[in-house]
C-alpha atoms as a PDB file:
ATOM      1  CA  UNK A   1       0.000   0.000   0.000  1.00  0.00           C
ATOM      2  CA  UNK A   2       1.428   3.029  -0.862  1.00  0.00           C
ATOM      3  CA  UNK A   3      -0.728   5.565   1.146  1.00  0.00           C
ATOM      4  CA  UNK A   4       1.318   6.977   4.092  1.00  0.00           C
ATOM      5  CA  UNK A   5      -0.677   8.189   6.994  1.00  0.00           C
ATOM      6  CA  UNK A   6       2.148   9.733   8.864  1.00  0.00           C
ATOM      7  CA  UNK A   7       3.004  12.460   5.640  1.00  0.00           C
ATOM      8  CA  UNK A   8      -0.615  13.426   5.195  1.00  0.00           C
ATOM      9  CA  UNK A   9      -1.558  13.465   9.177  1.00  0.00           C
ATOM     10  CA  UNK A  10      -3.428  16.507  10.110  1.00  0.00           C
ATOM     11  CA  UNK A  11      -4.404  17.675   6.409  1.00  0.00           C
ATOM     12  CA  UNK A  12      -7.924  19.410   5.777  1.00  0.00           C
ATOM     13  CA  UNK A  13      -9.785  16.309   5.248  1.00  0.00           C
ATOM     14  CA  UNK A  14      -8.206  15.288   8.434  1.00  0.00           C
ATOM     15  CA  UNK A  15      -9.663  18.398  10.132  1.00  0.00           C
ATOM     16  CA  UNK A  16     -13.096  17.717   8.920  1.00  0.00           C
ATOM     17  CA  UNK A  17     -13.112  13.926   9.130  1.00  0.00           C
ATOM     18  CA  UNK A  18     -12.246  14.222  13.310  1.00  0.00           C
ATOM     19  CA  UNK A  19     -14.071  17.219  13.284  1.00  0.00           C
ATOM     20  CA  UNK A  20     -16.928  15.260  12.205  1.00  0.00           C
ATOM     21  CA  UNK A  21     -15.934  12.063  14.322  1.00  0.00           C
ATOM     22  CA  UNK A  22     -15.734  14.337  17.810  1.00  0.00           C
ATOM     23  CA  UNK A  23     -18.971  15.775  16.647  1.00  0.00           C
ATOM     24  CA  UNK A  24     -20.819  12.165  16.570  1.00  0.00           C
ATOM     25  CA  UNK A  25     -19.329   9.911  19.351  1.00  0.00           C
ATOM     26  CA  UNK A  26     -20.054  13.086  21.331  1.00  0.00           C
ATOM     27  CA  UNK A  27     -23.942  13.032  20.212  1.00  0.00           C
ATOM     28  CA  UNK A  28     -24.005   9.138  20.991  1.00  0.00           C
ATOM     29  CA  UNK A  29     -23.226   9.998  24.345  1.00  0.00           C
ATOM     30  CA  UNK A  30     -26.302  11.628  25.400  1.00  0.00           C
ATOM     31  CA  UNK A  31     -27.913   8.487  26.062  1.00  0.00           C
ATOM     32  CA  UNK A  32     -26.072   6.672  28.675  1.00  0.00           C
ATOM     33  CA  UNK A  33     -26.250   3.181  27.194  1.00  0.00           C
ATOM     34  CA  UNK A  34     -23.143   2.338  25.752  1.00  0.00           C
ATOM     35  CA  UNK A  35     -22.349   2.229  21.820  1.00  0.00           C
ATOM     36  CA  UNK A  36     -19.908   0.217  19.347  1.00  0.00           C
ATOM     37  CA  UNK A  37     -17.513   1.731  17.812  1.00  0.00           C
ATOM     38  CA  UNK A  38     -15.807   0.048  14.398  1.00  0.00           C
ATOM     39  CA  UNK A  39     -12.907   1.960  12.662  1.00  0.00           C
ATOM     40  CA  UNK A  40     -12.498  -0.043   9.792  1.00  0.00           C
ATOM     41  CA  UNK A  41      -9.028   1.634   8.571  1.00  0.00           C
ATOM     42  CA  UNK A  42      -7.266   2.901  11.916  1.00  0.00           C
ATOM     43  CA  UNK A  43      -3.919   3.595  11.347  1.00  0.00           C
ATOM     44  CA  UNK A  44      -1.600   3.427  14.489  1.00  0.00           C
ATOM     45  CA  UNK A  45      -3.635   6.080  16.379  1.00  0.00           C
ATOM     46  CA  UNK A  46      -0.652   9.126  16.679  1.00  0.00           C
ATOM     47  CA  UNK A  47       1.624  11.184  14.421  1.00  0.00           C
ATOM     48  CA  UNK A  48       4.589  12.697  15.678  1.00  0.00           C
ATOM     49  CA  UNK A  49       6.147  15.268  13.613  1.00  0.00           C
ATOM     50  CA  UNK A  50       8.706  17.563  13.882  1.00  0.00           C
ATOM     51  CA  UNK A  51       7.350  21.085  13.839  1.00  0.00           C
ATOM     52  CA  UNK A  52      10.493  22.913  12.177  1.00  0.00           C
ATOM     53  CA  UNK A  53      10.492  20.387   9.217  1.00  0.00           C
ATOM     54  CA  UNK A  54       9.224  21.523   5.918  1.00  0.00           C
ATOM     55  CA  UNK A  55       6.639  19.212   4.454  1.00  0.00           C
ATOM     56  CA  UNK A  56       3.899  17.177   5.716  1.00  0.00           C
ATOM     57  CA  UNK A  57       0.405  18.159   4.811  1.00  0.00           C
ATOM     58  CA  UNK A  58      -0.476  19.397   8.551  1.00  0.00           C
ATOM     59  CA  UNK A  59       0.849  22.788   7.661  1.00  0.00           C
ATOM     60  CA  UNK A  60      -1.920  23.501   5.557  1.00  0.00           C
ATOM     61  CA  UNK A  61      -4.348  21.620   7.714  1.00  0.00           C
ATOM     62  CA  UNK A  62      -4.335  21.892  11.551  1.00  0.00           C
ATOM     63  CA  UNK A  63      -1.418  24.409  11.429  1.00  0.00           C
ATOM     64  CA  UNK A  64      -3.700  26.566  10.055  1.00  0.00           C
ATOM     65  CA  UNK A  65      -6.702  26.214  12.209  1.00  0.00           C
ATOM     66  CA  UNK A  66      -4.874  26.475  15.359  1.00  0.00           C
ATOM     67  CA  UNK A  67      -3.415  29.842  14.310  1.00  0.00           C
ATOM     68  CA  UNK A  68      -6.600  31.159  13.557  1.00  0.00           C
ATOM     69  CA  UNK A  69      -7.730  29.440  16.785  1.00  0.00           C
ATOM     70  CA  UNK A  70      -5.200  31.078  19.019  1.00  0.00           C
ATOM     71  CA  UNK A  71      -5.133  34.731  17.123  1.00  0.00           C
ATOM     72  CA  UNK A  72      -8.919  34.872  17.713  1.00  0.00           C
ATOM     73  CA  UNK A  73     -10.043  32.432  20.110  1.00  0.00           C
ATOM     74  CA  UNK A  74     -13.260  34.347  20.455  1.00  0.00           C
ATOM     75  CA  UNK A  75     -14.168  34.142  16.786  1.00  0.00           C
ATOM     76  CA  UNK A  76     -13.508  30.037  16.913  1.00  0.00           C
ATOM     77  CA  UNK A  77     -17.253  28.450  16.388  1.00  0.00           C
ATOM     78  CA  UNK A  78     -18.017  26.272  19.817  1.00  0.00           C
ATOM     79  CA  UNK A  79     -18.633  23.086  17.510  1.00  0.00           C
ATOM     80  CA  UNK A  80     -14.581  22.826  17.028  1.00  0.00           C
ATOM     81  CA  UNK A  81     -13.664  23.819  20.379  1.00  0.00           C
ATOM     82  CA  UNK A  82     -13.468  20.301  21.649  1.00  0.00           C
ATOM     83  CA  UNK A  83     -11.598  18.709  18.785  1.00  0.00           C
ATOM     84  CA  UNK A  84      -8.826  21.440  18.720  1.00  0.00           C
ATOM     85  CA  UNK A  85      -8.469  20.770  22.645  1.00  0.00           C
ATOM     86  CA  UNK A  86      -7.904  16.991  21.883  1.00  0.00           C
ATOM     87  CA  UNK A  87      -5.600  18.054  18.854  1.00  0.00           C
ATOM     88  CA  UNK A  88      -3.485  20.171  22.124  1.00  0.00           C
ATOM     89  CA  UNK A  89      -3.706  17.687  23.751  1.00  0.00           C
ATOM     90  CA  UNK A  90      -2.206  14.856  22.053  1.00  0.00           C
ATOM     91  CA  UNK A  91       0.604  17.467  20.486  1.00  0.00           C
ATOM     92  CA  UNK A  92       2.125  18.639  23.553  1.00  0.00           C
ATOM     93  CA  UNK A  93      -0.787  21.146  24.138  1.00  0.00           C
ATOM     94  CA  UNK A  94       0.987  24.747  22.353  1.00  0.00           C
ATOM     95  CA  UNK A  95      -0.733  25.158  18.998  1.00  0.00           C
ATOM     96  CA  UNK A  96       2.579  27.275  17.930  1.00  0.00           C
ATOM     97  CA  UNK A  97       4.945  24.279  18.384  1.00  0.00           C
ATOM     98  CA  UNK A  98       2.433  21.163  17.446  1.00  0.00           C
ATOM     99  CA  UNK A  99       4.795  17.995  17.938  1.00  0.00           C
ATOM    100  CA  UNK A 100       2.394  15.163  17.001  1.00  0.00           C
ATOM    101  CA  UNK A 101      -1.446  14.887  15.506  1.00  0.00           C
ATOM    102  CA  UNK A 102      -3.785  12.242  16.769  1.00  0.00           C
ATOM    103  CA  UNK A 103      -5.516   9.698  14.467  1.00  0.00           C
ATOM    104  CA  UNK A 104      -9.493   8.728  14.993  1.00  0.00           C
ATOM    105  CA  UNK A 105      -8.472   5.912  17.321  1.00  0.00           C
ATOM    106  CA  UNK A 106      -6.320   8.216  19.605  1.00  0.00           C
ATOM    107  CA  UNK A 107      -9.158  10.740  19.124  1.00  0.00           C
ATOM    108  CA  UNK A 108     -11.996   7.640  19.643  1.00  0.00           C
ATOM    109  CA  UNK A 109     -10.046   6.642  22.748  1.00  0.00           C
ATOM    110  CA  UNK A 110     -10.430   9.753  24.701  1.00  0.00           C
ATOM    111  CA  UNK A 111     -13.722  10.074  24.286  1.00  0.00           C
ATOM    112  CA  UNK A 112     -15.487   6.634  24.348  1.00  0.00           C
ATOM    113  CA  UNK A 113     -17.016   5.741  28.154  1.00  0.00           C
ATOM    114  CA  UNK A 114     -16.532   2.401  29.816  1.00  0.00           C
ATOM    115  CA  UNK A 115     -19.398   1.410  28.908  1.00  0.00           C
ATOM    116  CA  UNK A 116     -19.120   1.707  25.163  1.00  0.00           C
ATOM    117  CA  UNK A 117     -16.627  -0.703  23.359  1.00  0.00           C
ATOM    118  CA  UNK A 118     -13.797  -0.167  20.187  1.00  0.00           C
ATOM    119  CA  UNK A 119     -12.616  -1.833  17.433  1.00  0.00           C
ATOM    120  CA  UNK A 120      -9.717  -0.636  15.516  1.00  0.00           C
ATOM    121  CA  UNK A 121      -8.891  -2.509  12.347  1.00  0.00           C
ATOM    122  CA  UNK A 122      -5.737  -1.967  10.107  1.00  0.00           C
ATOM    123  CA  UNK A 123      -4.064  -4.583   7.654  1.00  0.00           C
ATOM    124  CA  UNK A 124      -0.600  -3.463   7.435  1.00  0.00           C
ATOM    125  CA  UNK A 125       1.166  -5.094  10.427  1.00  0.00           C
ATOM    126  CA  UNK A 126       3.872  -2.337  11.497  1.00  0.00           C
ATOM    127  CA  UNK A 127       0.506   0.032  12.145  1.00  0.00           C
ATOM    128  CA  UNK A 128      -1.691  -2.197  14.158  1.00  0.00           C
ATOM    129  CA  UNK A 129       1.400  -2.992  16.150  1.00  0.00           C
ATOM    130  CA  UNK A 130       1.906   0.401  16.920  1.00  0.00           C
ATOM    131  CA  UNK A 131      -1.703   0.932  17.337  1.00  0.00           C
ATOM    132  CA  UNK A 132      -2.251  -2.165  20.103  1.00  0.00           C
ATOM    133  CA  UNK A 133       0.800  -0.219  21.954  1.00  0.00           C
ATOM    134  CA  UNK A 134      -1.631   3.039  21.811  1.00  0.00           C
ATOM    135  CA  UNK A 135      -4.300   1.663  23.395  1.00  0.00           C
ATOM    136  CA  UNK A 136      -2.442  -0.469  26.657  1.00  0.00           C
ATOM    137  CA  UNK A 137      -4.882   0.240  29.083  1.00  0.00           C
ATOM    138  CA  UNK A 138      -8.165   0.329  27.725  1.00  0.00           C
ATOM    139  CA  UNK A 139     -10.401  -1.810  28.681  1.00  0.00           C
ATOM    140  CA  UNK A 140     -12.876  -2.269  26.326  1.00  0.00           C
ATOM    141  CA  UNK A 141     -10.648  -1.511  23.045  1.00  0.00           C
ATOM    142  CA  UNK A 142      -9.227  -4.133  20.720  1.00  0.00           C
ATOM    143  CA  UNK A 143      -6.852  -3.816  17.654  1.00  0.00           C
ATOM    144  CA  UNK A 144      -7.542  -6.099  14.950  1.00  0.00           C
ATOM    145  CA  UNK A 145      -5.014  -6.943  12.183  1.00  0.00           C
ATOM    146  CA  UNK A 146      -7.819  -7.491  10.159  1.00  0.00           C
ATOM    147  CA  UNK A 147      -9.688  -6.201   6.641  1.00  0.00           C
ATOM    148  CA  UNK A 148     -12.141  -3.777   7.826  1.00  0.00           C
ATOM    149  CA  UNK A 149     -15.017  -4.581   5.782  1.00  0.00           C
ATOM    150  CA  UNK A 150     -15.236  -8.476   6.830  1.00  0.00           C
ATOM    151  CA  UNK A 151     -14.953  -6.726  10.070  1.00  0.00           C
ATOM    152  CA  UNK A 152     -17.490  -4.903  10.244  1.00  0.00           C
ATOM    153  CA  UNK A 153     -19.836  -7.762   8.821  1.00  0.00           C
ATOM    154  CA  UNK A 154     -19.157  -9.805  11.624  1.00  0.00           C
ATOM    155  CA  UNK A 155     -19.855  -7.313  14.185  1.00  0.00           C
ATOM    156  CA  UNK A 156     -23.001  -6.470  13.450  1.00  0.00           C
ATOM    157  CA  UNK A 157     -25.388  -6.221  15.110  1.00  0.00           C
ATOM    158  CA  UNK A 158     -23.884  -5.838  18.442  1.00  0.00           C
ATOM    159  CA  UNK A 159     -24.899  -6.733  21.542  1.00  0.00           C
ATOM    160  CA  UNK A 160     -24.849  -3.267  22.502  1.00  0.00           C
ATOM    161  CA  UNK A 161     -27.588  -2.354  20.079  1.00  0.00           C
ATOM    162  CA  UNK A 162     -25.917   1.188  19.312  1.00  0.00           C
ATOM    163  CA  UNK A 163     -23.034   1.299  16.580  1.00  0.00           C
ATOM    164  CA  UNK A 164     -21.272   3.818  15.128  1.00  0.00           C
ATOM    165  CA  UNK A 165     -19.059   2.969  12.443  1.00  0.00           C
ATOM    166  CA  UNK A 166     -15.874   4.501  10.822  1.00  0.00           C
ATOM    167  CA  UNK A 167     -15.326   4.183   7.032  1.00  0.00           C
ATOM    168  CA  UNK A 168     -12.308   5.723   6.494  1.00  0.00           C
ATOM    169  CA  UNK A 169     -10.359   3.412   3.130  1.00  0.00           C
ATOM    170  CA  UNK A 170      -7.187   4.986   1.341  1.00  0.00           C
ATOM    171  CA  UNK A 171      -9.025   5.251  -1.930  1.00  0.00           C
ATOM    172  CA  UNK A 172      -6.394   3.973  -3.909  1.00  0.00           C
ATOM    173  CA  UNK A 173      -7.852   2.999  -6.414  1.00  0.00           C
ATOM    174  CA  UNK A 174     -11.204   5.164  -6.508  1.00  0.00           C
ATOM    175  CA  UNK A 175     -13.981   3.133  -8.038  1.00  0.00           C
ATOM    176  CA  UNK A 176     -13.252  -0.196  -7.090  1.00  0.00           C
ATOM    177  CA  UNK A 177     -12.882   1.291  -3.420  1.00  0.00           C
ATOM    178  CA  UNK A 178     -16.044   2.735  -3.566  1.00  0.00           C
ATOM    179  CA  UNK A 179     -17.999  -0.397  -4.823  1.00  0.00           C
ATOM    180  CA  UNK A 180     -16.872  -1.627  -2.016  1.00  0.00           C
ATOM    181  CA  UNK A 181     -17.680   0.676   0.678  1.00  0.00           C
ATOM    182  CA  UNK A 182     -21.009   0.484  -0.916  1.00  0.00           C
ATOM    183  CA  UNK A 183     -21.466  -3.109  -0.378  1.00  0.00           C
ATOM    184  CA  UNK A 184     -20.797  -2.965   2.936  1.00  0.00           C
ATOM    185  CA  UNK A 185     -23.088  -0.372   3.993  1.00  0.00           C
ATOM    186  CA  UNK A 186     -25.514  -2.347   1.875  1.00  0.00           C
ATOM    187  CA  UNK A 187     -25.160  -4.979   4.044  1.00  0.00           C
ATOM    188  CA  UNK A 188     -24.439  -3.658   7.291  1.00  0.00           C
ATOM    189  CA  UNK A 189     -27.823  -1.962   7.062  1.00  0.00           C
ATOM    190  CA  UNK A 190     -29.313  -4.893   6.297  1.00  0.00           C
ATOM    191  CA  UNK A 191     -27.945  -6.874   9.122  1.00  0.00           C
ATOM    192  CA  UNK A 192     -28.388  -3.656  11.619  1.00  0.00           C
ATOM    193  CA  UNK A 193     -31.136  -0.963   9.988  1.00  0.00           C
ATOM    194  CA  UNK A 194     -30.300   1.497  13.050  1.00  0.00           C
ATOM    195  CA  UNK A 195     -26.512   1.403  12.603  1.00  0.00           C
ATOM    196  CA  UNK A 196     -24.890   4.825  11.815  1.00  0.00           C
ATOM    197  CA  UNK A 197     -22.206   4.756   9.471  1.00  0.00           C
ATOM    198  CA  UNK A 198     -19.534   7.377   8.499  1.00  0.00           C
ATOM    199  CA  UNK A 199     -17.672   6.760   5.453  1.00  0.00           C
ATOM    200  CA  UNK A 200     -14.738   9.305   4.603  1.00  0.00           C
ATOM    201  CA  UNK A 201     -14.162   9.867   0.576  1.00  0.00           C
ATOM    202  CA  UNK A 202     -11.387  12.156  -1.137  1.00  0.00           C
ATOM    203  CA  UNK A 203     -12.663  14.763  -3.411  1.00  0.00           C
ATOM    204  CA  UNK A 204     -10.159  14.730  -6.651  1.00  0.00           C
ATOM    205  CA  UNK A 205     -12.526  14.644  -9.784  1.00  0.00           C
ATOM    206  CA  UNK A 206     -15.987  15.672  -8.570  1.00  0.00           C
ATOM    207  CA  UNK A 207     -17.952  13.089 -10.689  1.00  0.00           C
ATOM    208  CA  UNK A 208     -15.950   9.980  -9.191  1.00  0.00           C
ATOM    209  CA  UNK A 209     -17.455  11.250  -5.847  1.00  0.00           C
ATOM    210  CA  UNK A 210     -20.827  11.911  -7.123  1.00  0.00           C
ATOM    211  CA  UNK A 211     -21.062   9.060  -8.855  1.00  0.00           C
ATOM    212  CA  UNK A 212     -21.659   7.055  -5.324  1.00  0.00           C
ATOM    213  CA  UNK A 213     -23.393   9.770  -3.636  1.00  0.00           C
ATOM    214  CA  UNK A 214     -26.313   9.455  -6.175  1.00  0.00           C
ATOM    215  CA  UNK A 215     -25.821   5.600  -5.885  1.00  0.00           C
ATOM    216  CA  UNK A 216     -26.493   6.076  -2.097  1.00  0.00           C
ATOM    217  CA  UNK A 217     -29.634   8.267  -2.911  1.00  0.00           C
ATOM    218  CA  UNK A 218     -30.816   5.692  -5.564  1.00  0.00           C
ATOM    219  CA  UNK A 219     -30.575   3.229  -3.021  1.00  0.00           C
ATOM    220  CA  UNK A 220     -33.527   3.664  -0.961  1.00  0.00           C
ATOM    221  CA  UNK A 221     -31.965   4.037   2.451  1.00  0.00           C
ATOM    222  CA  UNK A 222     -33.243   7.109   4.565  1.00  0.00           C
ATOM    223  CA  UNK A 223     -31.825   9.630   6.461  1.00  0.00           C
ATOM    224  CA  UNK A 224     -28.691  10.634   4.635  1.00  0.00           C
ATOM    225  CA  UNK A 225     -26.170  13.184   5.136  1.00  0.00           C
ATOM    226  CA  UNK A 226     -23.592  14.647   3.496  1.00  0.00           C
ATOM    227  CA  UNK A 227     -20.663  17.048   4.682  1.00  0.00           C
ATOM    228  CA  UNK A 228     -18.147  18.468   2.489  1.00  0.00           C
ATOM    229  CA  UNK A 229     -15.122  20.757   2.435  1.00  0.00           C
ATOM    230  CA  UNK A 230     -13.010  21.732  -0.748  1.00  0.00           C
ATOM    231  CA  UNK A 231     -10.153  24.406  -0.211  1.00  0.00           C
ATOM    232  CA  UNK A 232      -9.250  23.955  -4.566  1.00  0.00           C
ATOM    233  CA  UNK A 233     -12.663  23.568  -6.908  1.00  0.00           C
ATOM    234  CA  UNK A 234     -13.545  20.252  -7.123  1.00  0.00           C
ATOM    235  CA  UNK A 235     -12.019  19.440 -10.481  1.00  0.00           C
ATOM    236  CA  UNK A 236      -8.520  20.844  -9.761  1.00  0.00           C
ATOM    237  CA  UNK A 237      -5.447  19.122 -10.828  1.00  0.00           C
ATOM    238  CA  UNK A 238      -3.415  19.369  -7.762  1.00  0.00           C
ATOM    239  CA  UNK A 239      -4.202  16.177  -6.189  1.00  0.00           C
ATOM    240  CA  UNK A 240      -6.806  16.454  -3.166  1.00  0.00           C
ATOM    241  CA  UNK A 241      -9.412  19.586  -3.603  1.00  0.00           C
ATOM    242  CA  UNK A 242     -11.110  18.181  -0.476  1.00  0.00           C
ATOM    243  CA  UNK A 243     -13.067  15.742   1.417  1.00  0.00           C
ATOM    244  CA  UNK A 244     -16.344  14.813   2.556  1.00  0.00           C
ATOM    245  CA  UNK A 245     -18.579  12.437   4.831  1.00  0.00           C
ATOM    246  CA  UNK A 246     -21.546  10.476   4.123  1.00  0.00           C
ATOM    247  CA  UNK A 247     -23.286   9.299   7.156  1.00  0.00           C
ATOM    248  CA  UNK A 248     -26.652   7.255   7.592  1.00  0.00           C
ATOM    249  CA  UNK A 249     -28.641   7.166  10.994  1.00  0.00           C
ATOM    250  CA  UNK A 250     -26.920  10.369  11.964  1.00  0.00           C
ATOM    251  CA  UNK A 251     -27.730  11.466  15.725  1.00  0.00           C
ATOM    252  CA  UNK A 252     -30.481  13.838  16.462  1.00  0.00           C
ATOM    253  CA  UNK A 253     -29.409  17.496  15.180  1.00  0.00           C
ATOM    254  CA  UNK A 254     -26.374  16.322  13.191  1.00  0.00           C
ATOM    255  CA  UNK A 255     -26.468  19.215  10.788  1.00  0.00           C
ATOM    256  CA  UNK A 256     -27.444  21.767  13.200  1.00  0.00           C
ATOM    257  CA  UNK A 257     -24.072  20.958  15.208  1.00  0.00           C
ATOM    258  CA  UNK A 258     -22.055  20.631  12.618  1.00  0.00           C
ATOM    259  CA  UNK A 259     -22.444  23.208  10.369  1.00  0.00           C
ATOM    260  CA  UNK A 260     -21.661  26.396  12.073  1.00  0.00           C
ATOM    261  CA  UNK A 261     -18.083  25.352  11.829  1.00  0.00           C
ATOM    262  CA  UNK A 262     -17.785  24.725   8.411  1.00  0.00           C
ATOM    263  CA  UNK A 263     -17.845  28.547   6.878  1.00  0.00           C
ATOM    264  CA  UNK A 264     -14.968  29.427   9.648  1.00  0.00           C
ATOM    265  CA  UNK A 265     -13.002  26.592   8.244  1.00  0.00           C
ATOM    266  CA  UNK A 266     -13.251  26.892   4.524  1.00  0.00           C
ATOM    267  CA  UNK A 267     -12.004  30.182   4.880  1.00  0.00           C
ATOM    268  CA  UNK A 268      -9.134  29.339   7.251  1.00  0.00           C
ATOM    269  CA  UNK A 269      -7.909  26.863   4.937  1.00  0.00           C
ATOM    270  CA  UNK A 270      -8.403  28.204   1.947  1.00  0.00           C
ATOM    271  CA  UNK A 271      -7.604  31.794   2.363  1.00  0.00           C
ATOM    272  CA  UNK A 272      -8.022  32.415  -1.009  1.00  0.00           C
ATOM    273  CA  UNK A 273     -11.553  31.430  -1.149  1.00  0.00           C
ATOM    274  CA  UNK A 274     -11.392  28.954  -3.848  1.00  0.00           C
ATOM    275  CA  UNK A 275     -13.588  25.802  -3.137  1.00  0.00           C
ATOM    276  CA  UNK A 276     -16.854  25.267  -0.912  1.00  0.00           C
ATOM    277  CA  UNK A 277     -18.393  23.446   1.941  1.00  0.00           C
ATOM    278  CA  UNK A 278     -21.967  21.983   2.358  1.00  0.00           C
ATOM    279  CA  UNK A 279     -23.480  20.411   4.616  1.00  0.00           C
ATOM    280  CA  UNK A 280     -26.755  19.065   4.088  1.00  0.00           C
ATOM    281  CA  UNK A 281     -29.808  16.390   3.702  1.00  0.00           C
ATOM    282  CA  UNK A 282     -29.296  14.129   1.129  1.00  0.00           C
ATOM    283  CA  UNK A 283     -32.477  11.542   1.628  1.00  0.00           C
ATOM    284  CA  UNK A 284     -34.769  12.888   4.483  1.00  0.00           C
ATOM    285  CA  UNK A 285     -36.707  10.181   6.635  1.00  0.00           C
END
């Protein structure tokens, strides 16, 4: 696999993807019954970097937002308040001198309760070694060197009754990827109706995206969302214009929490103004 986490840590689609993870473990925990949690392509959970070294996506990503952050903390919308703390957190808590960025399990781990339960799964052997390291000491979290998809099909449904699951592929190769991650939603759904399901896709030709968006709306599930950010237009030939989420089952008031922070963000990352963000309804109830 030639995708390398560590290089392209903390990048915009990072922001919005943990942005928009924070956003829904934090709605599942209104209810105090406890929830699965499936990341399907973890990583090994923590990026160090060193902050003086040119290259490395975070500059344009999370470097970014936590200078805006901490030159006008006032002006920073409340719905990114408690990602950027776990972002401090996990990088040696000075936004000027960030030493490391923390990956959805590292973020998943600090917020899931004892009651709810983890699953991190990641193929390539070096990462899930480091990632079972990451996670000594909690409880109710496992690290499985594992393909995600099977996975999640044998998960499901849990005896929790509550999932929330992370879809989060490289994307390698685009449409065979995403014929995938449709099948398994397919069939996740169908073996759990009520599960919620995020899954991450990269926004590099705009019609490669679309094409399973309106393959999700043709497919008769309800209660669709979609949430977007592009810092280049969509059809831009400098690799990734941006990111977005689909997500089924979504919590109660998943826009409404969500999007206030997206405006603030486009135009923190992309100064310029070039791109969009959206966050909407794709197929109501």
């Amino acid at each position: 696999m030639n995708y390398r986490h560590a290089f392209h840590a903390g990048n915009h689609a990072d922001v919005l993807k943990h942005l928009a993870l924070v956003h829904l473990i934090e709605s599942f925990k209104r209810k105090d019954k406890g929830f699965l949690f499936v990341d399907t392509h973890a990583g090994r959970g923590h990026y160090p970097f060193d902050p003086s070294t040119p290259g490395g996506e975070w500059h344009e990503g999370i470097g970014r937002v936590l200078a805006a952050a901490a030159a006008a903390p006032s002006k920073v919308p409340p719905a990114l308040q408690r990602y950027l703390a776990l972002v401090l957190a996990a990088g040696g808590g000075d936004g000027t001198a960030l030493t490391a960025y923390p990956g959805s399990p590292r973020i998943a781990g600090e917020l899931l309760r004892p009651q709810d339960r983890a699953v991190f799964c990641e193929l390539q052997r070096v990462e899930a070694k480091a990632l079972s390291i990451e996670i000594t000491g909690w409880p109710r979290a496992q690290v499985r060197e594992a393909d995600g998809y099977a996975t999640v099909k044998s998960l499901l449904p849990p005896s929790e009754r509550r999932a929330l699951v992370l879809i989060d592929p490289a994307y390698e190769t685009q449409a065979a990827e995403f014929d995938q991650v449709r099948a398994t939603v397919l069939d996740a759904l169908a073996r759990f109706p009520s599960c919620t399901l995020a899954v991450w896709y990269p926004v590099k030709e705009s019609s490669t995206a679309q094409r399973f968006l309106d393959a999700m709306r043709a497919s008769g599930i309800r209660r669709q969302w979609v949430v977007e950010l592009c810092i280049h237009p969509d059809d831009s030939r400098v690799g990734l214009n941006g990111s977005g989420l689909w997500v089924v089952n979504p919590p109660w008031q998943f826009g409404a929490g969500l999007a206030p922070a997206l405006p603030w963000l486009h135009r923190v990352l992309s100064p310029a103004g070039r791109g969009r963000w959206r966050c909407a309804e794709w197929v109501g109830e």
